[in-house]
Protein backbone atom coordinates (compact mmCIF):
# COMPACT_ATOMS: atom_id res chain seq x y z
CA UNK A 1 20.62 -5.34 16.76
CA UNK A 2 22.70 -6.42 13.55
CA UNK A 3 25.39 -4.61 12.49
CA UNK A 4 25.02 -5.08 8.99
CA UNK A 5 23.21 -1.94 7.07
CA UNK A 6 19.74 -2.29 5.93
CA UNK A 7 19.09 -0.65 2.45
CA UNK A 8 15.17 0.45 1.61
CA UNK A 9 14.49 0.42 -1.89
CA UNK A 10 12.44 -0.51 -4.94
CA UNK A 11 10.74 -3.76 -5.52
CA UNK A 12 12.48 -5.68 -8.96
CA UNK A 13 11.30 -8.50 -10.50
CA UNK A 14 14.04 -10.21 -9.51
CA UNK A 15 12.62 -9.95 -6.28
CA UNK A 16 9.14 -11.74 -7.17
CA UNK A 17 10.47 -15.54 -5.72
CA UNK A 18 12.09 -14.13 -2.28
CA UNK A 19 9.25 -11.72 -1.76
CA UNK A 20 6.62 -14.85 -2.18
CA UNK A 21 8.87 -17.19 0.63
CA UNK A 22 9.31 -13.76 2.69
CA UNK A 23 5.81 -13.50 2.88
CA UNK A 24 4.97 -17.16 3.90
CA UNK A 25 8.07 -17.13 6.47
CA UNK A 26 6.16 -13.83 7.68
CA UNK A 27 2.62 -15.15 8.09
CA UNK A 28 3.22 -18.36 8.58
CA UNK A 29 -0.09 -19.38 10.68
CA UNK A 30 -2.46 -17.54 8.60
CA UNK A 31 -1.11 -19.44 5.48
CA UNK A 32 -1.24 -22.74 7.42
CA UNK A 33 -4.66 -22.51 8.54
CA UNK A 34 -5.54 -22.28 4.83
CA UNK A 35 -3.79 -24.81 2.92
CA UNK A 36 -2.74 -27.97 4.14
CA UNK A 37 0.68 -28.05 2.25
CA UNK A 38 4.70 -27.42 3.09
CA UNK A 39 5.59 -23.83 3.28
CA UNK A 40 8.22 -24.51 0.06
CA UNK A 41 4.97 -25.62 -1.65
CA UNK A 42 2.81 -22.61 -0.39
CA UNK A 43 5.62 -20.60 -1.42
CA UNK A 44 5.83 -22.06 -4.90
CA UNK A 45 2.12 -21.44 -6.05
CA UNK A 46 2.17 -18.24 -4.10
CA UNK A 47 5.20 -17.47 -6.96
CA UNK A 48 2.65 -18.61 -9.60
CA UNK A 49 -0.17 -17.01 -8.79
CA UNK A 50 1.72 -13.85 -8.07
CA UNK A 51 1.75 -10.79 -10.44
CA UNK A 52 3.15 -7.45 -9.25
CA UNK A 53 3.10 -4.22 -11.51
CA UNK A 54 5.80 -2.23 -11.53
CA UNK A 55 4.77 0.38 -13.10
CA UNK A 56 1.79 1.06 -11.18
CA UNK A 57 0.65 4.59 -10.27
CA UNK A 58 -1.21 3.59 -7.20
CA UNK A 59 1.13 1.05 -5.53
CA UNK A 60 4.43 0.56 -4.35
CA UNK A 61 6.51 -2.73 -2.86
CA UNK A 62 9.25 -1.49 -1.01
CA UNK A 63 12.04 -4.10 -0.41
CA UNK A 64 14.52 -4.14 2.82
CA UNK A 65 18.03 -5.62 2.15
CA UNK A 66 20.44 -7.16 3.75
CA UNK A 67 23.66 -8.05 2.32
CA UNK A 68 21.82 -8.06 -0.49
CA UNK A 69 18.93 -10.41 0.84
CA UNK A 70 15.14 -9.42 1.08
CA UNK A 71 14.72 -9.76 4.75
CA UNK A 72 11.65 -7.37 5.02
CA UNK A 73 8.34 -5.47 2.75
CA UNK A 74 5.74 -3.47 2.23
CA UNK A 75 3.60 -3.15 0.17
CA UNK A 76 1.21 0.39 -0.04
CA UNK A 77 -1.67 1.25 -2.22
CA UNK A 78 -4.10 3.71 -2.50
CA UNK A 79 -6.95 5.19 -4.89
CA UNK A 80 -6.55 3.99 -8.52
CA UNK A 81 -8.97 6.35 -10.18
CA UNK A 82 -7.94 5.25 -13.26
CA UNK A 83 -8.25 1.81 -13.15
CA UNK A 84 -10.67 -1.14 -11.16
CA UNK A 85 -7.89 -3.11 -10.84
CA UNK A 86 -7.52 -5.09 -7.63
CA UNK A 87 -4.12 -5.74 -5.60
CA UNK A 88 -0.56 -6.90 -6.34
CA UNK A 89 -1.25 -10.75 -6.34
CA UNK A 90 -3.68 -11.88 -8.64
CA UNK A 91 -4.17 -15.38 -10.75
CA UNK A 92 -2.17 -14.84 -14.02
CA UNK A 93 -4.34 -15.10 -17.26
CA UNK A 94 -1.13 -17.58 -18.40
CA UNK A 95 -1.19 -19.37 -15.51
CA UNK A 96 -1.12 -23.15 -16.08
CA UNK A 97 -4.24 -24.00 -13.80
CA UNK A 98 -4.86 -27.72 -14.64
CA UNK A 99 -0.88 -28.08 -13.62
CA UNK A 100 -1.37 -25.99 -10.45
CA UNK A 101 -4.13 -28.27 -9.64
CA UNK A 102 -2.40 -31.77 -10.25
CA UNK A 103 0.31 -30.42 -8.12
CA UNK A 104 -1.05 -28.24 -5.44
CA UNK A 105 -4.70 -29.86 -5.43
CA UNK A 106 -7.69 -28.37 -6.68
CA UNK A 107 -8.75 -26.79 -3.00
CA UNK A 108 -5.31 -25.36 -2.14
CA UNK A 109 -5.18 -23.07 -5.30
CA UNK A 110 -8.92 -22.47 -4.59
CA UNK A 111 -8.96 -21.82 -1.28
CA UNK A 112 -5.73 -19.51 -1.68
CA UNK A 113 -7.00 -17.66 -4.18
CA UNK A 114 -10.32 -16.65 -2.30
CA UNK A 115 -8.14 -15.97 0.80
CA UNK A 116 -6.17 -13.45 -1.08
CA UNK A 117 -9.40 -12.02 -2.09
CA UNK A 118 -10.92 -11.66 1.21
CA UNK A 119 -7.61 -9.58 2.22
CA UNK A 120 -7.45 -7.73 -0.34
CA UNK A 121 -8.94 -3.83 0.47
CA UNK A 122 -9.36 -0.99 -1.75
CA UNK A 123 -8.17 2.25 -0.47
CA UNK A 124 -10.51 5.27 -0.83
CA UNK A 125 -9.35 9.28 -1.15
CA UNK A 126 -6.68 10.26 0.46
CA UNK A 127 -6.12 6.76 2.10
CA UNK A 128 -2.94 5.41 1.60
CA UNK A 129 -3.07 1.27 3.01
CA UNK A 130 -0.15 -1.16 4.36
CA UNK A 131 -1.36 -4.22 2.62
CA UNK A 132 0.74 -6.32 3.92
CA UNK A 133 4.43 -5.54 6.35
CA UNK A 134 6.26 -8.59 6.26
CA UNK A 135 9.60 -9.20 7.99
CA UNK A 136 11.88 -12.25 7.84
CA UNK A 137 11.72 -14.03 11.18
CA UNK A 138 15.34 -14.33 11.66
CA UNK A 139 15.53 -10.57 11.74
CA UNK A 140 12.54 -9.50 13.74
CA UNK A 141 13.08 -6.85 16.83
CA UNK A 142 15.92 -4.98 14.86
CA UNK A 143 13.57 -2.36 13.72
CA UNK A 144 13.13 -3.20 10.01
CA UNK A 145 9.28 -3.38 10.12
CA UNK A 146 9.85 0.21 11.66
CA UNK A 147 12.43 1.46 8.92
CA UNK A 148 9.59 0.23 6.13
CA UNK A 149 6.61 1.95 8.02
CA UNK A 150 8.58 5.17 8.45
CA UNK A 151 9.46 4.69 4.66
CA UNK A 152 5.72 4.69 3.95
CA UNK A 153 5.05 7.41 6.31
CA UNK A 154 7.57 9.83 4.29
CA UNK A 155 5.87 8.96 1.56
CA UNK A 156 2.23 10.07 2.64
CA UNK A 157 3.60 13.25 3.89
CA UNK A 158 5.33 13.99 0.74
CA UNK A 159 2.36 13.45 -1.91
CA UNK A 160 -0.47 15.71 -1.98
CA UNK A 161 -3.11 13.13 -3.09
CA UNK A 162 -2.57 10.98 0.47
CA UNK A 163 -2.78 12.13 3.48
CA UNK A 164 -3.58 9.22 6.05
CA UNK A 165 -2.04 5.48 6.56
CA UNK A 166 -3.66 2.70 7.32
CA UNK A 167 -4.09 -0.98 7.75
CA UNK A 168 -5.64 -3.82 9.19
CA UNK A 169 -4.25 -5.97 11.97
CA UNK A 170 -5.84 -8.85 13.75
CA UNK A 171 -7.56 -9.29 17.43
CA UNK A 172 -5.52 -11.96 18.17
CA UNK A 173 -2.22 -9.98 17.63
CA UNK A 174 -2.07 -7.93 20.69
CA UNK A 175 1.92 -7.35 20.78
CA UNK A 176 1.75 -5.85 16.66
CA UNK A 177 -1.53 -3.73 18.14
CA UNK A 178 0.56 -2.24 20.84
CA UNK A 179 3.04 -1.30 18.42
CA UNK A 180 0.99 0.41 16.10
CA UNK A 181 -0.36 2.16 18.54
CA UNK A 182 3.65 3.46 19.56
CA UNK A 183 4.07 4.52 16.26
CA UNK A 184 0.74 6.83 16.56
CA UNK A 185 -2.11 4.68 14.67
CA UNK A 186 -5.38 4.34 16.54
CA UNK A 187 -7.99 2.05 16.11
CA UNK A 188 -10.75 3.20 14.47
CA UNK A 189 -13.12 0.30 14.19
CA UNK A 190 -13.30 -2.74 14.39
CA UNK A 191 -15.33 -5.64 12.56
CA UNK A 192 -16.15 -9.41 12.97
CA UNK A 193 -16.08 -11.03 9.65
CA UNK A 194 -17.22 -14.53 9.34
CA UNK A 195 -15.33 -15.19 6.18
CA UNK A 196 -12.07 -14.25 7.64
CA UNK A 197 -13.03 -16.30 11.08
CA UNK A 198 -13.82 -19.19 8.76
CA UNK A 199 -10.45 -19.38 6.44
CA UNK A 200 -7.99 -17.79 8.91
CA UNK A 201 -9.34 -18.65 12.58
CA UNK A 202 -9.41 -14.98 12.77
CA UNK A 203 -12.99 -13.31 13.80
CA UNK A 204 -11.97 -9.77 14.59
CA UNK A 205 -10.14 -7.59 12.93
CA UNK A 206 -9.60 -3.84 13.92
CA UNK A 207 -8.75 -0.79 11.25
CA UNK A 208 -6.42 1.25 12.26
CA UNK A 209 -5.33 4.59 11.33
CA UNK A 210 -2.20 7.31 11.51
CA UNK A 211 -2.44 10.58 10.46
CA UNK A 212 0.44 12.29 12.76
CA UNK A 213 4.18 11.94 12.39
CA UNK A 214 5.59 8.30 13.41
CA UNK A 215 7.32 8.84 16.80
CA UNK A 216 11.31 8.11 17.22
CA UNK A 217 11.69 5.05 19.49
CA UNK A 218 10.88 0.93 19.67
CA UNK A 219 10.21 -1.34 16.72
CA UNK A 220 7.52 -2.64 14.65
CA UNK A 221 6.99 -5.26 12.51
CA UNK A 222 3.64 -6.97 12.01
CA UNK A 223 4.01 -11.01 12.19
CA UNK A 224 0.47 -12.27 11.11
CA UNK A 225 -1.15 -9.15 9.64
């Protein structure tokens, strides 16, 4: 366990580039089985293509410090029913596509934008959903996933308009399953889906759901959510 504190808070903009290489760090195999490129590269057009509103009223990226480094997220989101928009990471309208394609190659920036499609999820009423949980892998079993999840679950029991959490996880991850299911989420179905099999060598993926208190005790942190 480090000794060093962990502070929860806010996303910033500032944040945008270590967020993007925290997230690639975090799901490393998913990426790779994607995009044949470097994980500085992946990380760079994931930085490009990503767009993250801060002053949305149905999301929230919550950052975990470490002497002032992001070592862990989340990111939750839940009914918009004001808007159709779609997720935190989204091609910009000002992106430079004929650059990102002469340096990343036509497929790569293809390919990862229809990946971050087919992961994307829209909440319905009530729901409140992990999109992603993403720890640095240097600081994995010290209970930071767990600090961000029982950030998220304070936050579902304190607003009226969501009153459940949940999240997908894959099959293949049996030790992240086992810890969800610590922390009181159950699975609640489960689904093959042929597009996910295809782009991340991932055929089943279960739903899971909490709707109790998160239980003192163990850590979580999801490494390929």
């Amino acid at each position: 366990m480090s000794t060093n504190e962990v502070i929860i808070a806010h996303y910033q903009e500032q944040d945008r580039e270590a967020v993007s290489r925290l997230l690639v760090d975090a799901f490393h195999g998913k990426f790779h089985s994607l995009l044949s490129l470097e994980d500085n590269e992946i990380a760079d057009l994931l930085i490009r293509l990503w767009e993250q509103d801060s002053s949305s009223l149905s999301s929230k990226q919550i950052i975990a410090y470490e002497n002032g480094e992001v070592v862990g997220t989340i990111y939750l989101k839940w009914q918009d029913t004001l808007s159709l928009k779609k997720g935190s990471i989204k091609p910009l309208n000002r992106a430079p596509f004929l650059q990102l394609f002469k340096k990343f190659g036509y497929l790569n920036v293809c390919k990862l934008i229809l990946g971050l499609y087919f992961l994307d999820y829209q909440p319905r009423a009530k729901e409140c959903y992990v999109a992603h949980l993403a720890v640095r892998s240097s600081h994995r079993n010290k209970g930071i996933g767990k600090e961000l999840l029982g950030w998220a679950a304070d936050f579902v029991n304190s607003h009226s308009e969501v009153e459940k959490l949940t999240l997908h996880v894959a099959n293949k991850n049996k030790r992240a399953i086992n810890m969800y299911q610590q922390l009181n989420f159950e699975i609640h179905k489960s689904n093959y889906s042929a597009v996910r099999h295809l782009l991340f060598k991932e055929p089943i993926w279960h739903y899971m759901t909490r709707t109790t208190s998160l239980q003192s005790g163990g850590s979580m942190n999801e490494k390929e959510n």
